[in-house]
PDB file of N, CA and C in Angstrom:
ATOM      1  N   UNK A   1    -171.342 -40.596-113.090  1.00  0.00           N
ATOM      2  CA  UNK A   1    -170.109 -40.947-113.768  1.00  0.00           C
ATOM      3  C   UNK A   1    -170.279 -42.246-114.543  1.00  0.00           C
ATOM      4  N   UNK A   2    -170.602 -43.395-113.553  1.00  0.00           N
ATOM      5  CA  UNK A   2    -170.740 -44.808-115.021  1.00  0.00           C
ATOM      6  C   UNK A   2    -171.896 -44.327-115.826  1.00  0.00           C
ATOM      7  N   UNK A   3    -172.681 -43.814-115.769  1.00  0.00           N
ATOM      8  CA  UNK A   3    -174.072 -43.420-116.849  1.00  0.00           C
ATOM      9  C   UNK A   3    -172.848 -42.254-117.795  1.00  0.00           C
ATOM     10  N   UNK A   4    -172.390 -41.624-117.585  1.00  0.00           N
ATOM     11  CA  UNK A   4    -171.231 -41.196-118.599  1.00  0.00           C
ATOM     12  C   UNK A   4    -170.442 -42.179-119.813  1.00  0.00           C
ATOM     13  N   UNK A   5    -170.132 -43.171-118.142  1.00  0.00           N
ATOM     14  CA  UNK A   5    -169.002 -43.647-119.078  1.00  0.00           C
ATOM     15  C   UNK A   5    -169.838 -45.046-120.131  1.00  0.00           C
ATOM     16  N   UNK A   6    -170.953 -44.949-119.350  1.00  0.00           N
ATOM     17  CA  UNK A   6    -171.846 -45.712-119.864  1.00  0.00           C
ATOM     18  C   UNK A   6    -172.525 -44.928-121.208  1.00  0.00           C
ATOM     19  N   UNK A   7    -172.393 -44.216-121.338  1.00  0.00           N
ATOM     20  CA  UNK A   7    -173.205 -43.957-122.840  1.00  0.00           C
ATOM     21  C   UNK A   7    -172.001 -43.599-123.521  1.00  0.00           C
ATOM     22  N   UNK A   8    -170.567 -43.254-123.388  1.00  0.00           N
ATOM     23  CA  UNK A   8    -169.453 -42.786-124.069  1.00  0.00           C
ATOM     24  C   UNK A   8    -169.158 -44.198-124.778  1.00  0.00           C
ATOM     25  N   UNK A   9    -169.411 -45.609-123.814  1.00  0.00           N
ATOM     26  CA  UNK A   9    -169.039 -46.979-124.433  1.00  0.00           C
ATOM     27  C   UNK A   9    -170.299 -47.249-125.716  1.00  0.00           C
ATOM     28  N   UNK A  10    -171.172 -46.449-125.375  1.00  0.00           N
ATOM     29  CA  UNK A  10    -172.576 -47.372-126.015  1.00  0.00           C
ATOM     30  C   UNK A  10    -172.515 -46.761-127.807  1.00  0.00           C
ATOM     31  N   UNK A  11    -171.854 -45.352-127.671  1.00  0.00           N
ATOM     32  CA  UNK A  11    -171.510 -44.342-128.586  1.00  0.00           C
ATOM     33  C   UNK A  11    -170.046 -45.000-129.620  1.00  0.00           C
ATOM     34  N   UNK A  12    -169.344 -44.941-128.710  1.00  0.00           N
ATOM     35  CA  UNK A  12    -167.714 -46.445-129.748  1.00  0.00           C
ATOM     36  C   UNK A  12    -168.293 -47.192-130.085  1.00  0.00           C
ATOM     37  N   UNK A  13    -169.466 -48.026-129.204  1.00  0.00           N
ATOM     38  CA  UNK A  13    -169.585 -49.760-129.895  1.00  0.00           C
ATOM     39  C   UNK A  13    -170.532 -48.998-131.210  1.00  0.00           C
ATOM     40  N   UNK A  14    -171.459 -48.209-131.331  1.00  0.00           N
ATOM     41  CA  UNK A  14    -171.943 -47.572-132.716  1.00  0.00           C
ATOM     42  C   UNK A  14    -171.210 -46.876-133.735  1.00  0.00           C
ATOM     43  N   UNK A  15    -170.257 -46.012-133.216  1.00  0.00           N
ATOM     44  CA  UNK A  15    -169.471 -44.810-133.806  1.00  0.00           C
ATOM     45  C   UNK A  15    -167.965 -45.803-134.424  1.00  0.00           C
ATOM     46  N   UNK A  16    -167.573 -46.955-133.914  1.00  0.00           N
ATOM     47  CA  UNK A  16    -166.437 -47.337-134.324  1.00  0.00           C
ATOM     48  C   UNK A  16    -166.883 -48.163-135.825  1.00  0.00           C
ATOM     49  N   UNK A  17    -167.966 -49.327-135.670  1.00  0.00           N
ATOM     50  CA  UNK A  17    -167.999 -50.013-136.846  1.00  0.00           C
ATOM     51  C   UNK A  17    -168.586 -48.997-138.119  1.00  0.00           C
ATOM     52  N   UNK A  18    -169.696 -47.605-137.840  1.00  0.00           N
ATOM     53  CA  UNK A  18    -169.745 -46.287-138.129  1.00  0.00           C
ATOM     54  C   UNK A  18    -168.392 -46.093-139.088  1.00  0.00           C
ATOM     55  N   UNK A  19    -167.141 -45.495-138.385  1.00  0.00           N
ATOM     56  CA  UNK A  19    -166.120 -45.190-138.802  1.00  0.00           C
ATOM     57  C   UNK A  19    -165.509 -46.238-139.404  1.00  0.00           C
ATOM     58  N   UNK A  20    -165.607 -46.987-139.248  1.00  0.00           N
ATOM     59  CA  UNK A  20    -164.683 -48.091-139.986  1.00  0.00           C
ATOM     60  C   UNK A  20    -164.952 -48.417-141.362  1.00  0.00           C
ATOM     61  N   UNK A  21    -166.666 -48.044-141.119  1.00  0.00           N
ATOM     62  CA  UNK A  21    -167.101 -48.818-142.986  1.00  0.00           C
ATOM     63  C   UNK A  21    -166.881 -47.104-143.183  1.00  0.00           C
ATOM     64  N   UNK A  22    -167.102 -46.277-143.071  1.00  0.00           N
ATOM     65  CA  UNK A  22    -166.706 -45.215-143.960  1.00  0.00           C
ATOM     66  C   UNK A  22    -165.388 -45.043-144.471  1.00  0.00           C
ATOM     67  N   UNK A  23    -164.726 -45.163-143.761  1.00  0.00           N
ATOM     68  CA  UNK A  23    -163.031 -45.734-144.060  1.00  0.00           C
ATOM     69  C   UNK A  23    -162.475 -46.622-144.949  1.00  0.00           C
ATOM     70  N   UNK A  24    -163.444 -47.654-145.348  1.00  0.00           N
ATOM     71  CA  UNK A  24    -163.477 -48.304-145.939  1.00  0.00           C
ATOM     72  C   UNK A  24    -164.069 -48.497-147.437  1.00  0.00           C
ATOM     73  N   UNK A  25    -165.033 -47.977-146.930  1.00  0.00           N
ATOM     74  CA  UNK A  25    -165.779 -47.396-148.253  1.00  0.00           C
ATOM     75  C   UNK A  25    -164.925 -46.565-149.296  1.00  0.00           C
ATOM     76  N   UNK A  26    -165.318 -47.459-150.346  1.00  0.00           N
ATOM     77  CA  UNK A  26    -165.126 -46.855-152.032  1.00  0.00           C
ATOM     78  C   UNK A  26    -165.001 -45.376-152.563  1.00  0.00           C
ATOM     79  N   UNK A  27    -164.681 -44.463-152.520  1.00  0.00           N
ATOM     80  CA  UNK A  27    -165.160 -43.475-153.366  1.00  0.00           C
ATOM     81  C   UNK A  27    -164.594 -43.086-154.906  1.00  0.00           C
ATOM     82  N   UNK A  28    -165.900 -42.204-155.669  1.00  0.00           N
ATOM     83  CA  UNK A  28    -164.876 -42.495-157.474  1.00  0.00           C
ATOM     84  C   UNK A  28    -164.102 -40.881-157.200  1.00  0.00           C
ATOM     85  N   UNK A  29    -163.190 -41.067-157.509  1.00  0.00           N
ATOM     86  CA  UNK A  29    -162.688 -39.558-158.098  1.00  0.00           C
ATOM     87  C   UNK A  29    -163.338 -38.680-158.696  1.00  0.00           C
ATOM     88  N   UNK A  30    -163.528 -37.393-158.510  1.00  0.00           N
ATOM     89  CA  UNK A  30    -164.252 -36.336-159.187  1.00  0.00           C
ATOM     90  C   UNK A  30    -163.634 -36.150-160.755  1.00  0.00           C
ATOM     91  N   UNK A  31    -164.646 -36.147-161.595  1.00  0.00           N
ATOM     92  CA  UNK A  31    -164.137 -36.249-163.569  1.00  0.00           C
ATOM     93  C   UNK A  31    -163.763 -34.731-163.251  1.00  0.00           C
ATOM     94  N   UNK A  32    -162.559 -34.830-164.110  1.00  0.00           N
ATOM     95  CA  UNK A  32    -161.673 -33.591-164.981  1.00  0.00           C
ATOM     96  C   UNK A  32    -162.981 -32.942-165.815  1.00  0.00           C
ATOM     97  N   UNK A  33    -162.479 -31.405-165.144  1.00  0.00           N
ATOM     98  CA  UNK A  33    -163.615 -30.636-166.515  1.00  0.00           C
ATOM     99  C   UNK A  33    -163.198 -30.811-167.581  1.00  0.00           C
ATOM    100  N   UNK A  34    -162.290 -31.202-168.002  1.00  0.00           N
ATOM    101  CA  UNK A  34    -161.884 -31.004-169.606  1.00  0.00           C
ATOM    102  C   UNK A  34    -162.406 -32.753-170.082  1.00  0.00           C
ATOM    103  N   UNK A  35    -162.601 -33.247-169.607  1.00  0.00           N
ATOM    104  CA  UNK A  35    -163.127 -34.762-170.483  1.00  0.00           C
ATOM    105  C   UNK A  35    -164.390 -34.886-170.655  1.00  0.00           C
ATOM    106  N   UNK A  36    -164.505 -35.323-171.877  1.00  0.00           N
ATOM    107  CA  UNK A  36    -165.667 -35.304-172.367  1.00  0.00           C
ATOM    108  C   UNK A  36    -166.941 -36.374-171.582  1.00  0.00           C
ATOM    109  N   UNK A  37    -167.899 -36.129-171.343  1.00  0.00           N
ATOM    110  CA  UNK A  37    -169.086 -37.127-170.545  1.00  0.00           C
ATOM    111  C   UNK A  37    -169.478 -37.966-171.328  1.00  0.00           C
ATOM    112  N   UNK A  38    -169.020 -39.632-171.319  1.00  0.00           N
ATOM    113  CA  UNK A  38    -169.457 -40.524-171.590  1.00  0.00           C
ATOM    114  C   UNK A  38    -171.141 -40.423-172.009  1.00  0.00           C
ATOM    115  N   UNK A  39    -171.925 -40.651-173.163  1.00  0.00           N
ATOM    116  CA  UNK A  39    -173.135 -41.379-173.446  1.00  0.00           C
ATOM    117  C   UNK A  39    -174.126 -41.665-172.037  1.00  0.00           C
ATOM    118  N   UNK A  40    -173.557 -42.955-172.079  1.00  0.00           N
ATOM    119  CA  UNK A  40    -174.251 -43.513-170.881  1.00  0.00           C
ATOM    120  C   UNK A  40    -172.747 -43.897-169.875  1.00  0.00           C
ATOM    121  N   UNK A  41    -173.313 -44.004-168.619  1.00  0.00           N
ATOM    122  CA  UNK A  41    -172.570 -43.965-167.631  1.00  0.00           C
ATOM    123  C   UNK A  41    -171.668 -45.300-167.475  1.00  0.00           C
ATOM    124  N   UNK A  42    -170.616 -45.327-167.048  1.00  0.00           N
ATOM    125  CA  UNK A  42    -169.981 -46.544-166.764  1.00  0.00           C
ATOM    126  C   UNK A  42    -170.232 -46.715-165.739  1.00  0.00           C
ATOM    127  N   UNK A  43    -171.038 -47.727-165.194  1.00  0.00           N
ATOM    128  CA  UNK A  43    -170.784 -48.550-163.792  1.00  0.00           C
ATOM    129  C   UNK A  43    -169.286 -49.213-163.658  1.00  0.00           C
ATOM    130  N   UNK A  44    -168.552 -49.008-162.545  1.00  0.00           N
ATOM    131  CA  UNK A  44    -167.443 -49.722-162.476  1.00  0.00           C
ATOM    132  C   UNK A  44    -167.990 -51.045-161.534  1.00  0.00           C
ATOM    133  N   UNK A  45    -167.506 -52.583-161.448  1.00  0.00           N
ATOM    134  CA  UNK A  45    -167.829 -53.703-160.934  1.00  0.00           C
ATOM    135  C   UNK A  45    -168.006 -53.506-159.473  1.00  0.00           C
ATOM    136  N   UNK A  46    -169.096 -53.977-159.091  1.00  0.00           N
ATOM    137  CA  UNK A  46    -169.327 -54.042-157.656  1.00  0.00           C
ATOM    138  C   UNK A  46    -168.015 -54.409-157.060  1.00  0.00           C
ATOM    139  N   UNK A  47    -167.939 -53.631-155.543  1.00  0.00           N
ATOM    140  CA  UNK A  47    -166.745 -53.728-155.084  1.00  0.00           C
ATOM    141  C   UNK A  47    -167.319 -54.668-153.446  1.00  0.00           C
ATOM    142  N   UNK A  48    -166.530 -55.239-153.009  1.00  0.00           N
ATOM    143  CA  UNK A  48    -167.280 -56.382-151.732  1.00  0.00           C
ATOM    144  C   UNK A  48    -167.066 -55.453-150.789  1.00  0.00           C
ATOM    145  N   UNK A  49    -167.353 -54.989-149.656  1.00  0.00           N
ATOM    146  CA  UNK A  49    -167.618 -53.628-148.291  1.00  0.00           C
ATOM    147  C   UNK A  49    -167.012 -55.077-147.338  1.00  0.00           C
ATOM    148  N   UNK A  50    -166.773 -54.268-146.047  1.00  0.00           N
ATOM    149  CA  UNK A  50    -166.662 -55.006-145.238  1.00  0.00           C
ATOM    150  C   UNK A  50    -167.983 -55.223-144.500  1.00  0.00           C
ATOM    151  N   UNK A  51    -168.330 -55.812-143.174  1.00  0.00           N
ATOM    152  CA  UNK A  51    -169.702 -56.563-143.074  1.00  0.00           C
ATOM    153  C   UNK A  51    -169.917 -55.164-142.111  1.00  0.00           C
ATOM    154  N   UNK A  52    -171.131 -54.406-142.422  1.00  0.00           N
ATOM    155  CA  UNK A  52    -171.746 -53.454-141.349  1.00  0.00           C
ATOM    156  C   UNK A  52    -171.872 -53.666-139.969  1.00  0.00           C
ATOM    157  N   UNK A  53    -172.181 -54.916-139.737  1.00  0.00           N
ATOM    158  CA  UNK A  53    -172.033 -55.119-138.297  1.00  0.00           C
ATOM    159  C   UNK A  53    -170.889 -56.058-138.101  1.00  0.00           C
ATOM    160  N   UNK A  54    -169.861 -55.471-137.355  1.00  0.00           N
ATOM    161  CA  UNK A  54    -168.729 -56.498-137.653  1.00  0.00           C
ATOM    162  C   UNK A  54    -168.783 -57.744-135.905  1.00  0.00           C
ATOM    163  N   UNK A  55    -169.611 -56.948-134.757  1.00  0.00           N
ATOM    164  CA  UNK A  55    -169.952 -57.457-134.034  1.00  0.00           C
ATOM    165  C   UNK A  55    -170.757 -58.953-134.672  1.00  0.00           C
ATOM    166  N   UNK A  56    -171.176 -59.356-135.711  1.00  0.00           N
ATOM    167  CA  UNK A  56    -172.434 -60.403-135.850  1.00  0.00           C
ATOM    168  C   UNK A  56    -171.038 -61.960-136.294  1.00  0.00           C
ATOM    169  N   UNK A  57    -170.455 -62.237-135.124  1.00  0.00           N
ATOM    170  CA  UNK A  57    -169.743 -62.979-135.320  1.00  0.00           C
ATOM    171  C   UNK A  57    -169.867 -64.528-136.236  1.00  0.00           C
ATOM    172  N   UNK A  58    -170.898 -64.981-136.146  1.00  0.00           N
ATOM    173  CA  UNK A  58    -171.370 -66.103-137.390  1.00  0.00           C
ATOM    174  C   UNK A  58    -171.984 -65.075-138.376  1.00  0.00           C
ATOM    175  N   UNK A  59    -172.110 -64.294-138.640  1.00  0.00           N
ATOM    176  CA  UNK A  59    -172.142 -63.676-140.327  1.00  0.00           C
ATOM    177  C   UNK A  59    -174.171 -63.835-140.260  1.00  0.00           C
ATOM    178  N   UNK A  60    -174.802 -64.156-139.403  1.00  0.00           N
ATOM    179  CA  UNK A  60    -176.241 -64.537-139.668  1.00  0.00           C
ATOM    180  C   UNK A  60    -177.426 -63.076-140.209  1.00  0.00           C
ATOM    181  N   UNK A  61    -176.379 -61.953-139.759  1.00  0.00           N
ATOM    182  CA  UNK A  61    -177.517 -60.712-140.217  1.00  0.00           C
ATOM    183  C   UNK A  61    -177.688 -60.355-138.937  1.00  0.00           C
ATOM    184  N   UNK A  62    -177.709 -61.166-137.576  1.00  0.00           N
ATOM    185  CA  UNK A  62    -178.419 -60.392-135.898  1.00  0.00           C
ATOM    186  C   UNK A  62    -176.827 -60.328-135.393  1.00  0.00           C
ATOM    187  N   UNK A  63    -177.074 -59.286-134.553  1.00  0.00           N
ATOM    188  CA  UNK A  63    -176.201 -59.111-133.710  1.00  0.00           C
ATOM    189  C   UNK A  63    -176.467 -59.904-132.102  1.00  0.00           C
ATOM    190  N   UNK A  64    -176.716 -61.166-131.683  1.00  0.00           N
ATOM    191  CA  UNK A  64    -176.930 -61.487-130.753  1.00  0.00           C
ATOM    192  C   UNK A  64    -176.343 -61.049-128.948  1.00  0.00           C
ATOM    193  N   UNK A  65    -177.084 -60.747-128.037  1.00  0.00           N
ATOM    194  CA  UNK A  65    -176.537 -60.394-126.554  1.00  0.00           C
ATOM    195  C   UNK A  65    -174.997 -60.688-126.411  1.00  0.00           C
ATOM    196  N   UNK A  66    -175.175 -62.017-126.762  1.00  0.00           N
ATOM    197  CA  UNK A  66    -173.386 -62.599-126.571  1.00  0.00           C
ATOM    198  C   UNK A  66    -172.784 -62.345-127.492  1.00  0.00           C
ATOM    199  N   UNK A  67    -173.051 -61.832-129.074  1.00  0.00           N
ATOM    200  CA  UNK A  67    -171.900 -61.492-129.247  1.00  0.00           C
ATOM    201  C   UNK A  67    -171.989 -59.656-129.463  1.00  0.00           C
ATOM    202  N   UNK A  68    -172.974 -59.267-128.722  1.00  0.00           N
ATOM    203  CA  UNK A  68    -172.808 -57.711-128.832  1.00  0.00           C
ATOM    204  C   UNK A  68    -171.848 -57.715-127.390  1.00  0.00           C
ATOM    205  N   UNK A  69    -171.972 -58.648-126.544  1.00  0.00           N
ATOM    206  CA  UNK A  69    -171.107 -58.522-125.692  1.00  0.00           C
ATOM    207  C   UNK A  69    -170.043 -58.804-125.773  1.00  0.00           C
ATOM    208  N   UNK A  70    -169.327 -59.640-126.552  1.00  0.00           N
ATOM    209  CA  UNK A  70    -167.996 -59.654-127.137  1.00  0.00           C
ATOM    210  C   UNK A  70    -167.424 -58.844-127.788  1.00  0.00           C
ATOM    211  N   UNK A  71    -168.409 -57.677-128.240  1.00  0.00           N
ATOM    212  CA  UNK A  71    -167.626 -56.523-129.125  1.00  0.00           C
ATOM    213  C   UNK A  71    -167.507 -55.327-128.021  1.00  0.00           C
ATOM    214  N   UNK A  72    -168.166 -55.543-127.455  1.00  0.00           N
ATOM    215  CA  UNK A  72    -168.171 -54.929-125.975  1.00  0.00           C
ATOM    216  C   UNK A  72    -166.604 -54.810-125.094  1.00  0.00           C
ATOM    217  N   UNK A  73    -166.537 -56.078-125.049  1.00  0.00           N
ATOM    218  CA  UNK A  73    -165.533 -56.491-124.002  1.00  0.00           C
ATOM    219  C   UNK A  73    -164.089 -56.061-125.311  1.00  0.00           C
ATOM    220  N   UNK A  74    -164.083 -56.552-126.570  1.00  0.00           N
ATOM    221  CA  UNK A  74    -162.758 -56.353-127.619  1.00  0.00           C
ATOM    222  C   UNK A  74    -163.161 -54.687-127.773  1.00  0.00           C
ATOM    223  N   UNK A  75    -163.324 -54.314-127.172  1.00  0.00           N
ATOM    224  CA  UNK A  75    -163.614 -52.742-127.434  1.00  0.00           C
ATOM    225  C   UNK A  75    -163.027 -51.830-126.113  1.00  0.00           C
ATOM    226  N   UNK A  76    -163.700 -52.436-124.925  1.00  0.00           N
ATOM    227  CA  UNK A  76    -162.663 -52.027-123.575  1.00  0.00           C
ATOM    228  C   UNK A  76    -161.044 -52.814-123.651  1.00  0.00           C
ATOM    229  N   UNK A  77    -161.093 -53.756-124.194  1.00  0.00           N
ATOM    230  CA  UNK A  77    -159.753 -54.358-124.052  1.00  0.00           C
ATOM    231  C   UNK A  77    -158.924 -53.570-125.100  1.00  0.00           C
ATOM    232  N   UNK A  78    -159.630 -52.442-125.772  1.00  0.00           N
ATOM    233  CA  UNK A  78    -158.740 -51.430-127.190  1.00  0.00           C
ATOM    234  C   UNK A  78    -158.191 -50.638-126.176  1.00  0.00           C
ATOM    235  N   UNK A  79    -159.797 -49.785-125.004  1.00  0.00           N
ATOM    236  CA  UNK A  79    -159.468 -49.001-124.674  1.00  0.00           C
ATOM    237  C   UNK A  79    -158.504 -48.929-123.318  1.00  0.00           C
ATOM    238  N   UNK A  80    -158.124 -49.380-122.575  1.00  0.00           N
ATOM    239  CA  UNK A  80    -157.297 -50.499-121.619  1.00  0.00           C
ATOM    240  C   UNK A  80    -155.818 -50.696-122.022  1.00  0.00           C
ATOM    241  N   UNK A  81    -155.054 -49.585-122.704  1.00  0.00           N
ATOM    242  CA  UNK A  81    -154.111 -49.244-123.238  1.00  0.00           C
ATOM    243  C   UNK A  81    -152.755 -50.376-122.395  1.00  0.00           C
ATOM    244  N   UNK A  82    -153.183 -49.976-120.944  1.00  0.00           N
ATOM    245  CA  UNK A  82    -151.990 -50.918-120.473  1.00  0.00           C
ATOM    246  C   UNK A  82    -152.325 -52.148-119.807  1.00  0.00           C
ATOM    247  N   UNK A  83    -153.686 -52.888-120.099  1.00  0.00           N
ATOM    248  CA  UNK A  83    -154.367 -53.979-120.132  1.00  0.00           C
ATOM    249  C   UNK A  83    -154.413 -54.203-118.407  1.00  0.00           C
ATOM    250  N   UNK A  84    -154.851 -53.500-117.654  1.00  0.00           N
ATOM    251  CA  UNK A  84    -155.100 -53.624-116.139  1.00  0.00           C
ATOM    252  C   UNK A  84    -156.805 -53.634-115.602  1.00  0.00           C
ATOM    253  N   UNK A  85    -157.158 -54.072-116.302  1.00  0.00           N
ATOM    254  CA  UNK A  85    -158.764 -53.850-116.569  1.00  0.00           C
ATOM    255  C   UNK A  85    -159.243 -53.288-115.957  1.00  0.00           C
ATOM    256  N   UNK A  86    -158.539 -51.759-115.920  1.00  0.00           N
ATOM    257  CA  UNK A  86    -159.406 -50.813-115.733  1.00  0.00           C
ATOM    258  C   UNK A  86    -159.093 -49.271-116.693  1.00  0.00           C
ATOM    259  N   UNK A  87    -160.411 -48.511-117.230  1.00  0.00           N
ATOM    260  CA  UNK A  87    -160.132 -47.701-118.548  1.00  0.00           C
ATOM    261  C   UNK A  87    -159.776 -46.137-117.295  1.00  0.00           C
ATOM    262  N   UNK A  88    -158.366 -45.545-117.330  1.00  0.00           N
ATOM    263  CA  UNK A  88    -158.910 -44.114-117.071  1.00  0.00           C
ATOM    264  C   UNK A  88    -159.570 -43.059-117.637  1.00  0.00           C
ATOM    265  N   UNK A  89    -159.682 -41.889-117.128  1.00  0.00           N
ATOM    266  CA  UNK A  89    -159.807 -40.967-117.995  1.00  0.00           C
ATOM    267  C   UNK A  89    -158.842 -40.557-119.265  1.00  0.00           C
ATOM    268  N   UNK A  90    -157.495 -40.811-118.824  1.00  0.00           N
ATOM    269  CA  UNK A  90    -156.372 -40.303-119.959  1.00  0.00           C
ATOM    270  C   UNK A  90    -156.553 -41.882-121.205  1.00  0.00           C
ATOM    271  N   UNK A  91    -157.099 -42.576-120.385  1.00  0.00           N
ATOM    272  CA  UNK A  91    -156.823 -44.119-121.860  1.00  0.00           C
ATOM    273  C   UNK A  91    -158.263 -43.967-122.683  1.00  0.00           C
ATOM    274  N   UNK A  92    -159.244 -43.233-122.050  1.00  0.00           N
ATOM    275  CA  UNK A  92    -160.557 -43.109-122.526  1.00  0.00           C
ATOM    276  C   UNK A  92    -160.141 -41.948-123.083  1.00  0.00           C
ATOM    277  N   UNK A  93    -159.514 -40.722-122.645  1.00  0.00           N
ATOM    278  CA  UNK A  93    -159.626 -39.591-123.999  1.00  0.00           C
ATOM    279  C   UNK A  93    -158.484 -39.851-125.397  1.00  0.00           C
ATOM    280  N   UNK A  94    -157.686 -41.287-125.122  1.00  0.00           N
ATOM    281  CA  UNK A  94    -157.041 -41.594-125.727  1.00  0.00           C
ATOM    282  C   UNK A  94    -157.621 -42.206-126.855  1.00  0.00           C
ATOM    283  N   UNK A  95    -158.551 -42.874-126.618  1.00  0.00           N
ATOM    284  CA  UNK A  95    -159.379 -43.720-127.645  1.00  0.00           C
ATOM    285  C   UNK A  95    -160.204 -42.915-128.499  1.00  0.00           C
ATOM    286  N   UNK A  96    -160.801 -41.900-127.292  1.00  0.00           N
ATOM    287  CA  UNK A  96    -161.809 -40.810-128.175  1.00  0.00           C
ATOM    288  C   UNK A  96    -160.847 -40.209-129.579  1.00  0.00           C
ATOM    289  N   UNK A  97    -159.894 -39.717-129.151  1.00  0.00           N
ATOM    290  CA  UNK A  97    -159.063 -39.268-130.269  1.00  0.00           C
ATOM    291  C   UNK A  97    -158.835 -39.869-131.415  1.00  0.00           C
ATOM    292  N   UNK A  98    -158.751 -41.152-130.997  1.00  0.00           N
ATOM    293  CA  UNK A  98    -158.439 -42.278-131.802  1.00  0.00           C
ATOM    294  C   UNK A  98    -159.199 -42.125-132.796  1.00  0.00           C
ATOM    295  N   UNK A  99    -160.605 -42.738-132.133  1.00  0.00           N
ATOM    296  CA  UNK A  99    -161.727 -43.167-133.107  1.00  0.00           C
ATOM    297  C   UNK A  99    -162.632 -41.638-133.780  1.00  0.00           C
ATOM    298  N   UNK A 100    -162.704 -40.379-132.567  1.00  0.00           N
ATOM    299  CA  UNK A 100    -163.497 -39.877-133.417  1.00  0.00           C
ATOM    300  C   UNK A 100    -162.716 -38.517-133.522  1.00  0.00           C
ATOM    301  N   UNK A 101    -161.133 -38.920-133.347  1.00  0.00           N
ATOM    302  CA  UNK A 101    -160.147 -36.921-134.017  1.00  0.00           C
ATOM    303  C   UNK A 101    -160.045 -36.121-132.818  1.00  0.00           C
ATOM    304  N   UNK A 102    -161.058 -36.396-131.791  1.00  0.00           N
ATOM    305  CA  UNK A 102    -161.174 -35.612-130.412  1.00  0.00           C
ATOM    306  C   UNK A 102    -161.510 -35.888-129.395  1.00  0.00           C
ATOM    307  N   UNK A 103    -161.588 -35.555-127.983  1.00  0.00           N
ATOM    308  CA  UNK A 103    -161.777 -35.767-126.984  1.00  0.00           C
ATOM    309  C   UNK A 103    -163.717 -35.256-126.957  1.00  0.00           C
ATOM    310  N   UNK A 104    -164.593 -36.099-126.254  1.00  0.00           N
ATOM    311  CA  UNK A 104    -165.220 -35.717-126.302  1.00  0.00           C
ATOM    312  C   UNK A 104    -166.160 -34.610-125.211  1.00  0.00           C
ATOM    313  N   UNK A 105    -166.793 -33.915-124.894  1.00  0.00           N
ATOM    314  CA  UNK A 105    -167.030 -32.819-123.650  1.00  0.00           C
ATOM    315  C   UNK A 105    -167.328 -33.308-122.905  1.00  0.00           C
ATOM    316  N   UNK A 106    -166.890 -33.301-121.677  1.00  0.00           N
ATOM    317  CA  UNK A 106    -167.780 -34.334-120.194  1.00  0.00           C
ATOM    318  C   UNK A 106    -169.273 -33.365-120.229  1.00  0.00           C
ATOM    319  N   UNK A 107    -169.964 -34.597-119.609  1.00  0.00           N
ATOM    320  CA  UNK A 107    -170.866 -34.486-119.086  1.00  0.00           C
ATOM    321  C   UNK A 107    -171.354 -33.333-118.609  1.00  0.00           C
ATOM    322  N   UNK A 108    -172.757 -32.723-118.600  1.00  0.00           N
ATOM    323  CA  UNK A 108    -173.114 -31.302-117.534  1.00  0.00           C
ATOM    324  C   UNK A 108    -173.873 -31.648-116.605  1.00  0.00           C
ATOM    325  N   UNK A 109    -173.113 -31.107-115.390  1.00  0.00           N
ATOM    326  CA  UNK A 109    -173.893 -32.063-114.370  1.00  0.00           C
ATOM    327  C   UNK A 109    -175.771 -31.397-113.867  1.00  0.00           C
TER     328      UNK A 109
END
């Protein structure tokens, strides 16, 4: 069971900042068949992303122990719905939904 719940946490702390920059991320609208194709292409101006690792709390590029463990801990404290520090099953399939649309399959034993 914690080797469960242990790789279901290890999967959010990847799958959430994952989802978040895709969410975030830019996309152009698909061109109308009827308009004519520009020459050469317009680049539209670089747009600023949010930071890929949002865990790297001084901005340095590493994700250091302490602060992968702080994204750790602001990540159970998401899932911890009624803040008793402890996650059930119903606040953990709550989050799954959250972050990835669904509950995910337990474990085969």
């Amino acid at each position: 069971m914690k080797a469960a719940i242990r790789a279901v946490l290890m999967l959010a702390i990847v799958a959430v900042p994952v989802v978040i920059w895709a969410q975030t991320t830019p996309t152009a609208p698909p061109a109308a068949a009827t308009q004519p194709v520009p020459a050469t292409p317009v680049m539209p101006p670089p747009t600023p992303r949010e930071d890929p690792l949002p865990m790297d709390l001084d901005g340095d590029g590493v994700v250091t122990a302490a602060e992968h463990a702080a994204g750790a801990r602001a990540l159970f404290e998401h899932m911890d719905l009624n803040h008793d520090e402890r996650v059930t099953r119903e606040e953990m399939i709550t989050f799954q939904r959250q972050i990835l649309g669904a509950a995910l399959a337990p474990p085969r034993p």
